[in-house]
Protein backbone atom coordinates (compact mmCIF):
# COMPACT_ATOMS: atom_id res chain seq x y z
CA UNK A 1 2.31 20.80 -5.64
CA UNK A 2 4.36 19.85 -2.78
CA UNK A 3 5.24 16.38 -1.60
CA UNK A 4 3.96 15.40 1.18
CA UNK A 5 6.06 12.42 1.74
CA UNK A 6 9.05 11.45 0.28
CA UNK A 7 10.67 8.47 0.65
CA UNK A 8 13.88 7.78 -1.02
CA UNK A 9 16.18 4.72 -1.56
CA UNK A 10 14.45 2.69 1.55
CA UNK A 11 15.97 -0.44 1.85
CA UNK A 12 14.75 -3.33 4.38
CA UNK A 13 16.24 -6.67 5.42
CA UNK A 14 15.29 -9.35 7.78
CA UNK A 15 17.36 -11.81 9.07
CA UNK A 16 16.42 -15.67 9.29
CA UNK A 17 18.09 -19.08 9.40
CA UNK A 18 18.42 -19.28 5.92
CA UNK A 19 20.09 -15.93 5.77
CA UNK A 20 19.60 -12.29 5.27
CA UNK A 21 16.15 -11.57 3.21
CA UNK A 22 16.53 -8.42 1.19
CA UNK A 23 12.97 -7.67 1.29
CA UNK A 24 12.93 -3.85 0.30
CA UNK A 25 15.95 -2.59 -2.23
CA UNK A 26 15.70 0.98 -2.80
CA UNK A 27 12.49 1.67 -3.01
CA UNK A 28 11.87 5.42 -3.94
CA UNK A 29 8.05 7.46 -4.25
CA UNK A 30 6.44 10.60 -3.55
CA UNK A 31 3.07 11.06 -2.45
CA UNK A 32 1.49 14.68 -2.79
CA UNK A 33 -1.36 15.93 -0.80
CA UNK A 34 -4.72 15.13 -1.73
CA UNK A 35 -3.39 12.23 -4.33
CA UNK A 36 -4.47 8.28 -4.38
CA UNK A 37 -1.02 6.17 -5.24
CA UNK A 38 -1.55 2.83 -5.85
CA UNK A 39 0.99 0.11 -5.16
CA UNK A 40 0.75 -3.20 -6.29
CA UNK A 41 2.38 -6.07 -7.04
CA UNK A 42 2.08 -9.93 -5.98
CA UNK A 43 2.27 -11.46 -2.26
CA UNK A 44 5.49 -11.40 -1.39
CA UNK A 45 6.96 -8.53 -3.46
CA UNK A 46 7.67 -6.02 -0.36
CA UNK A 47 4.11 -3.76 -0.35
CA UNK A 48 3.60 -4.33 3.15
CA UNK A 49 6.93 -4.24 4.32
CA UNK A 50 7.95 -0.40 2.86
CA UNK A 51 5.04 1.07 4.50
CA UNK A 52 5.64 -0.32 7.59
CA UNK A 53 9.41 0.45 7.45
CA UNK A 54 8.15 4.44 6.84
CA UNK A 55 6.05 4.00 10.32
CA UNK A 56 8.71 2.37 12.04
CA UNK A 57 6.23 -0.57 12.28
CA UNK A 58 9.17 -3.07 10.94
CA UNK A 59 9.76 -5.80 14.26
CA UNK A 60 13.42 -5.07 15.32
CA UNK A 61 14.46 -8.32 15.48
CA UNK A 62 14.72 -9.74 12.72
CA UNK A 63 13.61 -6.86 10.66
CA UNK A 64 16.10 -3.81 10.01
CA UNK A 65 15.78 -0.52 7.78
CA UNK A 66 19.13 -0.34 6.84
CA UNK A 67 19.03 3.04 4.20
CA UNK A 68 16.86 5.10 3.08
CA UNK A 69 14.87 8.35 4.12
CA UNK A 70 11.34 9.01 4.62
CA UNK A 71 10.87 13.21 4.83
CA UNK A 72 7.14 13.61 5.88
CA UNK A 73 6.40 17.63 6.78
CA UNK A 74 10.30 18.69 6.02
CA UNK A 75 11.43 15.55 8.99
CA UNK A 76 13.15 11.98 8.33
CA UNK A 77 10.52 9.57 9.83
CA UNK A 78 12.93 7.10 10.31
CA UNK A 79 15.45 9.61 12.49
CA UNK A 80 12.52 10.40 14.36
CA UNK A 81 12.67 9.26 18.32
CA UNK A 82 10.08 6.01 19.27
CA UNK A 83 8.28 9.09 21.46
CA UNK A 84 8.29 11.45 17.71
CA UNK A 85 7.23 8.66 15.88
CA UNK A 86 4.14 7.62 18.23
CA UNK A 87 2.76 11.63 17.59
CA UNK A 88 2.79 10.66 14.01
CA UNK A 89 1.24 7.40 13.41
CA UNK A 90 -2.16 7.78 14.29
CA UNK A 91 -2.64 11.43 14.35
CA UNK A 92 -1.09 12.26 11.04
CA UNK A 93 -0.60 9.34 9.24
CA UNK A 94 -3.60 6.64 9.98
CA UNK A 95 -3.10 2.92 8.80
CA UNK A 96 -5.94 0.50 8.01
CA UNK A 97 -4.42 -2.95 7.76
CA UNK A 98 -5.40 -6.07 5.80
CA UNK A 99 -7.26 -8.19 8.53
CA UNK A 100 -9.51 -6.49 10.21
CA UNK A 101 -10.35 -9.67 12.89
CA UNK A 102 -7.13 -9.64 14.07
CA UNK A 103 -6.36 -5.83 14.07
CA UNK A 104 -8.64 -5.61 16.96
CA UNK A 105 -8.36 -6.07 20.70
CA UNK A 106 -10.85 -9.02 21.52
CA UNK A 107 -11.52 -8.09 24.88
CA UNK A 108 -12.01 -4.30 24.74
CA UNK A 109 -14.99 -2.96 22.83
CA UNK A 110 -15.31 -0.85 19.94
CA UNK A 111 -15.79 2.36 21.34
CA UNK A 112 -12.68 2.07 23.65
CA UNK A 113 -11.04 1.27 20.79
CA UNK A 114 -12.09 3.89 18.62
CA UNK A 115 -12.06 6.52 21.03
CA UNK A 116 -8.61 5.79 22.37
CA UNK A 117 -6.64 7.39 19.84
CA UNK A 118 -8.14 10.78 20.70
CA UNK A 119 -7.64 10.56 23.88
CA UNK A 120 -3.67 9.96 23.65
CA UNK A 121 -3.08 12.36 20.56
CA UNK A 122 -6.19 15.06 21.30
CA UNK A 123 -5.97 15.18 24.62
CA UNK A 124 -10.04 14.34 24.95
CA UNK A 125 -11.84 13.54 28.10
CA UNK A 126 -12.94 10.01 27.80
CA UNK A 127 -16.69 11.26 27.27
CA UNK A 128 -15.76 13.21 24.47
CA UNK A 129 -13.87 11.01 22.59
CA UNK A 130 -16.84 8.62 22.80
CA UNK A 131 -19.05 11.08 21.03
CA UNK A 132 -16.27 11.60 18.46
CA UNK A 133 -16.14 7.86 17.73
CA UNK A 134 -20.01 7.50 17.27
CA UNK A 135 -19.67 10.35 14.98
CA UNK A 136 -17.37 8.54 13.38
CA UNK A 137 -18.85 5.16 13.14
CA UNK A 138 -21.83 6.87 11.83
CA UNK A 139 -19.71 8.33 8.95
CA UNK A 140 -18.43 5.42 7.88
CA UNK A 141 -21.97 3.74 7.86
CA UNK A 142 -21.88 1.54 10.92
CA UNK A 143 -25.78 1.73 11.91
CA UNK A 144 -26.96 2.68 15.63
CA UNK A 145 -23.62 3.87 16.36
CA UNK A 146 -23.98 5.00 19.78
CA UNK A 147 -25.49 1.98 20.94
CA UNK A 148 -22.52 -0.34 19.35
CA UNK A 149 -19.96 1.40 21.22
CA UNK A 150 -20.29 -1.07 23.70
CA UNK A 151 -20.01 -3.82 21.64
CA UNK A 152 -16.91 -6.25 21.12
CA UNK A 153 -15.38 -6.59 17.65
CA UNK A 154 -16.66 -10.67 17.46
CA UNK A 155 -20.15 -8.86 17.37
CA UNK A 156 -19.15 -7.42 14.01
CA UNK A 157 -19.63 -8.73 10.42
CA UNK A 158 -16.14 -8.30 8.49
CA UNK A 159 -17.73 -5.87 6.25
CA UNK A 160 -18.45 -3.76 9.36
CA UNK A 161 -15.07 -4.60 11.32
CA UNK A 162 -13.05 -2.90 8.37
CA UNK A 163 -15.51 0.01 8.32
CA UNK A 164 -14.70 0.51 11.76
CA UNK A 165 -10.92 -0.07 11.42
CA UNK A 166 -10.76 3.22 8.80
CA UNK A 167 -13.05 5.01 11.46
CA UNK A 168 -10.45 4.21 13.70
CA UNK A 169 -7.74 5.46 11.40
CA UNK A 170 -9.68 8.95 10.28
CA UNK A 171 -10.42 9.43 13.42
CA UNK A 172 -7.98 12.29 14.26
CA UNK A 173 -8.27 13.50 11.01
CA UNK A 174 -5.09 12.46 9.53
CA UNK A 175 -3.34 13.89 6.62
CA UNK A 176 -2.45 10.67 5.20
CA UNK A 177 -4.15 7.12 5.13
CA UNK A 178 -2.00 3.75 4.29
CA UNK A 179 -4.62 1.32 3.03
CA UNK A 180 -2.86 -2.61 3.66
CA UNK A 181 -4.86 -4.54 1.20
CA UNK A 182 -8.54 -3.89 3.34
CA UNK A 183 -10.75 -5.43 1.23
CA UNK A 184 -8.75 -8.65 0.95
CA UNK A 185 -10.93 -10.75 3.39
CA UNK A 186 -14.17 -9.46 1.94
CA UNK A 187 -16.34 -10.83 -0.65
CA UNK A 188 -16.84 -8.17 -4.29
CA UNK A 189 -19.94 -6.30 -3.16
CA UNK A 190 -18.44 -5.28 0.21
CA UNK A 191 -15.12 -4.53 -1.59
CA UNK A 192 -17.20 -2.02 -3.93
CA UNK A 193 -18.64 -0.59 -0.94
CA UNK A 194 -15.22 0.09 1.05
CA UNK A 195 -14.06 1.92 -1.56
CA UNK A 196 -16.76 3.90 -2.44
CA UNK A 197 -16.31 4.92 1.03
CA UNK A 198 -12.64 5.93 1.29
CA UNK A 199 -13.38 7.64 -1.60
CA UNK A 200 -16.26 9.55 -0.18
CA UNK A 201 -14.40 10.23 2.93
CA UNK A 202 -10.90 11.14 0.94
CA UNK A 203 -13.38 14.01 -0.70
CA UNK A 204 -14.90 15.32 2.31
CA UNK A 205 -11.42 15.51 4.64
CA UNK A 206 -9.14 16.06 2.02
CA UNK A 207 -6.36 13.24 3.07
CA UNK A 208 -4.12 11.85 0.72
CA UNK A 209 -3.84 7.92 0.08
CA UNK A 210 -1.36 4.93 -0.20
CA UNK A 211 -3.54 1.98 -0.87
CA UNK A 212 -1.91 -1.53 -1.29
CA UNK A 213 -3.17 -4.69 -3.37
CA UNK A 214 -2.21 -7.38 -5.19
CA UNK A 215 -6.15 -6.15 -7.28
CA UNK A 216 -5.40 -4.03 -10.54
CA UNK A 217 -9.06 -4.30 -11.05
CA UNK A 218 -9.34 -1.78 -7.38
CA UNK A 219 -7.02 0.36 -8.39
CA UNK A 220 -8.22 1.37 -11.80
CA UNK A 221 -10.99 3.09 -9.92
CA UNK A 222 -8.96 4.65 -7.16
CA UNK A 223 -5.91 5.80 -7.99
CA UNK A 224 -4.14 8.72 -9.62
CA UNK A 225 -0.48 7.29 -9.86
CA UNK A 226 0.87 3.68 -9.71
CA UNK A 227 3.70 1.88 -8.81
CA UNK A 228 4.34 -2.01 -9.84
CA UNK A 229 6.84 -3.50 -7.11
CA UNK A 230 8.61 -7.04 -7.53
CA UNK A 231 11.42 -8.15 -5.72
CA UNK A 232 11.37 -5.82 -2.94
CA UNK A 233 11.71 -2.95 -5.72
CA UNK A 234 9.47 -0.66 -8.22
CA UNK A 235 9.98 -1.76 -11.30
CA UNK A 236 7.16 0.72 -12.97
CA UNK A 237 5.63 4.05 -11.89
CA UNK A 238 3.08 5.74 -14.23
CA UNK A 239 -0.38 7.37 -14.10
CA UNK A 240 -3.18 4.95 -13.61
CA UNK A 241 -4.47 5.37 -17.20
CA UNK A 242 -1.00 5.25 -18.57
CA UNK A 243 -0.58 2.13 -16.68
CA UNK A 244 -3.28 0.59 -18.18
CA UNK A 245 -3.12 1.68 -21.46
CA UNK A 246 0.74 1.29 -22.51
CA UNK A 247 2.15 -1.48 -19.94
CA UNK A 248 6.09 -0.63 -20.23
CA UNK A 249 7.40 -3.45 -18.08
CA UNK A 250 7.07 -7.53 -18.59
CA UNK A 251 5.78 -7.77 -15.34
CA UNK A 252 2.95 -5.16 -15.31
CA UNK A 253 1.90 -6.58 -18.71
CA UNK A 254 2.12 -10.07 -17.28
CA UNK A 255 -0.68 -8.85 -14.58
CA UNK A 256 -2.73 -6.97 -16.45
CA UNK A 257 -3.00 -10.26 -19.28
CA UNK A 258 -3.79 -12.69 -16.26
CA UNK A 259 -7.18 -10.04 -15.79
CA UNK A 260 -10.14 -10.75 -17.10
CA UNK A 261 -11.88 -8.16 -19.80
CA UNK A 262 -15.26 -6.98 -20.04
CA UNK A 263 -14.41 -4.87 -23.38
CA UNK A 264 -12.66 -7.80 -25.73
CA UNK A 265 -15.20 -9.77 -27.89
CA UNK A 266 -12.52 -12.37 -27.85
CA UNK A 267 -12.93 -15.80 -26.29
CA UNK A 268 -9.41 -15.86 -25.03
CA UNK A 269 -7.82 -17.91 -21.93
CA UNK A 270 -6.13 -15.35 -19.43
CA UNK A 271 -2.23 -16.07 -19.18
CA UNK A 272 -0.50 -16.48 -16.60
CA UNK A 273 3.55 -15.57 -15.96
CA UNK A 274 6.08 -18.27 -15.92
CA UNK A 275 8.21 -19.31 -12.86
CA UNK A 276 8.55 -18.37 -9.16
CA UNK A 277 9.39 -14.84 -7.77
CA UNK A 278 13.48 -14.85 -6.77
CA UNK A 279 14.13 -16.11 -2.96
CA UNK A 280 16.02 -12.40 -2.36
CA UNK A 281 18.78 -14.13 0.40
CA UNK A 282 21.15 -11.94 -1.59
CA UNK A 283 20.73 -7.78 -3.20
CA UNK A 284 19.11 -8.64 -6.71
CA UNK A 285 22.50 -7.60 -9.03
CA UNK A 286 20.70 -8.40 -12.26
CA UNK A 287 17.22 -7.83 -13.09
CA UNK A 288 15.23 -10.19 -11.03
CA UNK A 289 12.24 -10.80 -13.55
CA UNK A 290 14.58 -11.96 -16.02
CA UNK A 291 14.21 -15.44 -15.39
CA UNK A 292 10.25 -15.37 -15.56
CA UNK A 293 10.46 -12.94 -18.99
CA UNK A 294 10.19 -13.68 -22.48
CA UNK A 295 11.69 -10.11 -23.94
CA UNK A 296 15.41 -11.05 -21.44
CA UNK A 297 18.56 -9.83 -23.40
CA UNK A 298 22.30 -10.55 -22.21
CA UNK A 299 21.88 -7.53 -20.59
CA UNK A 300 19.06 -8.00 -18.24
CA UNK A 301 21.07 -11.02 -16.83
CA UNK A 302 24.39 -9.02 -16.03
CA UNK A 303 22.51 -5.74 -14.66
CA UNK A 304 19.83 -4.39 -12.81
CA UNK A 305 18.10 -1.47 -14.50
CA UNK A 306 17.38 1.50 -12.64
CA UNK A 307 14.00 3.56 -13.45
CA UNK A 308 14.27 4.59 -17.16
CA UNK A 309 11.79 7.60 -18.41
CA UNK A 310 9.79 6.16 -21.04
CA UNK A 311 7.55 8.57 -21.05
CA UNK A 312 5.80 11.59 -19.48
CA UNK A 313 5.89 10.92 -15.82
CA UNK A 314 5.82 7.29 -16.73
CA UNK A 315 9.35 4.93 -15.67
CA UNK A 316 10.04 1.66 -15.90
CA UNK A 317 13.07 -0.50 -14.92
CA UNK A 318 12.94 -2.36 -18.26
CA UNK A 319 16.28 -2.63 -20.92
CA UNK A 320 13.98 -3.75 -23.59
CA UNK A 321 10.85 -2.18 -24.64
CA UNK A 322 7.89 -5.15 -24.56
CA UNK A 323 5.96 -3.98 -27.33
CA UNK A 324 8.83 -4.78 -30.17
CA UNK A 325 11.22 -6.95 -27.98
CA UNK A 326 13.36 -4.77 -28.73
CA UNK A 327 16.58 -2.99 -26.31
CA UNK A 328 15.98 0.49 -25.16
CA UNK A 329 18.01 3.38 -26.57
C-alpha cells in the first residue's frame, strides 16, 4: 500500500534567550491510508511540535523548520505556498488539538464555527453548510444538534466541546486526521467514549490517523503502528503488539514498567525512570537517554544511534539490546 504521507528527516528549532532549542532532530515516518500510527512519548519530547511543523502550524518567530520533507499526495508540504497550504489543512488533513476550551472562538457559536470550513474549502452557501454541520454534530453524538448550532462553546461540557472539535475536523471529509492528545482534559469514561468514536468514524469514512499521547494505555486499543519519540527524535517504531510485547528500547520499556497491569498476580510497585529529559540547546551528538539508562555502554555516550532493524518492521535506536544488557551486533 501506498504512503500517504511521508515525512523524512524533519528537523525543528526555536530560538529563545537561552539559545537555540533543537526541538525536532530528524524525525522520519510514513503513514499509509486507512492506518492508526500512534506517537508517544513524554511532555516535552517534540509530538506536538512535528505535526505542526508538517502543517506549517510552527509560529515563525521563534520557531523554524530548518530540513526535512513532508510529501503528502506526490507534493512537499513544507514547499507548498501559505495560499497551497491553507487548501490542505482543513480539507485534507483535519487536526483536533489537545484543549478543546481554548481551540474555540468564544464569541462565535458553534455552528459558525463548524460550518465555516465548508464554506471556505466547499464553496457552500452559508445555509448549507449549516445543515452539513448539524449532520455532523449529530454524528459525533452531540444531542439536538440543530438547535445547538446557535449555541456558544462556554455552553458546552468538555466531553461535548472535543466531540465537536473532531466534527469540526471531519467535516470536509478529510483524508487524514492529526489527533493532539484530545482526551487529555477529560476524565476515563469520556476518554473511552472519544475513542470509541474516532474509531467508529475512522470505519465509516475511511481516513487515516496520527493520534498523539503521552497514554500507552490509549494506544494499545487504537493503533496499528507506533513510534516512541524522546528528545525531539524516534527512538522506536514497531507494530502496536510488537511494541508491547518485546520493548527494544530503555525508554519504551521504562514507560511501559511505570503502567499499571491488570494481568500480573504480582503485588509489585510501578517504576519509574531516573533523571530529567536533556535541555536540547545543542543537536543531541550522543544518545540522549544515556544518562537516564541503566543498559549505557562507552558507546552510547560518544554516538547517537540511528534506527537499527531489530526485527520485522520493528527499529529501535538502541546499541545494546535491553533484554541481556548486552551490545548489538
Amino acid at each position: 500500500m501506498a504512503d500517504l504521507l511521508n515525512v523524512q528527516g524533519l528537523e525543528t528549532q526555536f530560538r529563545t534567550r537561552e539559545g537555540t532549542v533543537h526541538a525536532v532532530n530528524g524525525v522520519s515516518f510514513q503513514l499509509k491510508e486507512g492506518e492508526t500510527l500512534g506517537i508517544v512519548g513524554e511532555s516535552g519530547c517534540g509530538k506536538s511540535v512535528t505535526v505542526m511543523s508538517v502543517l506549517r502550524l510552527i509560529p515563525s518567530p521563534p520557531g523554524k523548520v530548518v530540513a526535512g520533507k513532508a510529501v503528502y499526495q506526490g507534493k512537499d508540504l513544507l514547499k507548498m505556498t501559505d495560499e497551497e497550504i491553507r487548501h490542505i489543512r482543513g480539507a485534507q488533513i483535519g487536526l483536533v488539538f489537545q484543549d478543546p476550551m481554548t481551540s474555540f472562538n468564544p464569541v462565535l457559536t458553534i455552528g459558525r464555527q463548524v460550518a465555516e470550513p465548508l464554506e471556505i474549502h466547499m464553496g457552500m452557501s452559508r445555509k448549507q453548510a449549516l445543515e452539513r454541520a448539524a449532520e455532523m454534530l449529530e454524528m459525533v453524538g452531540i444531542p439536538n444538534a440543530k438547535e445547538r448550532l446557535n449555541d456558544y462553546p462556554h455552553q458546552f461540557s468538555g466531553g461535548m466541546r472535543q466531540r465537536v472539535m473532531i466534527a469540526m475536523a471531519l467535516v470536509c471529509t478529510p483524508q487524514i486526521l492529526i489527533a493532539d492528545e484530545p482526551t487529555t482534559a477529560l476524565d476515563v469514561t469520556i476518554q473511552a467514549q472519544i475513542v470509541d468514536l474516532v474509531k467508529r468514524l475512522q470505519h465509516e469514512l475511511g481516513m487515516a490517523i496520527i493520534w498523539i499521547t503521552h497514554d500507552l494505555g490509549i494506544i494499545a486499543g487504537l493503533a496499528q503502528r507506533v513510534l516512541v519519540m524522546y528528545a525531539g527524535q524516534v527512538i522506536e517504531e514497531a507494530p502496536v503488539k510488537e511494541l508491547y510485547g518485546n520493548p527494544q528500547h530503555p525508554y519504551t520499556l521504562g514507560l511501559l514498567n511505570s503502567l499499571p497491569r491488570l494481568d500480573s498476580d504480582e503485588h509489585r510497585r510501578l517504576a519509574s525512570i531516573d533523571g530529567l529529559p536533556p535541555v536540547l540547546l545543542s543537536k543531541p551528538t550522543s544518545c540522549p537517554f544515556a544518562p537516564r539508562c541503566k543498559y549505557a555502554i562507552e558507546r552510547c555516550l560518544a554516538e547517537n544511534p540511528p534506527l537499527l532493524q531489530v526485527g520485522p518492521d520493528h527499529y529501535a535506536a538502541c546499541w545494546v539490546h535491553p533484554e541481556t544488557g548486552r551490545p548489538r551486533e
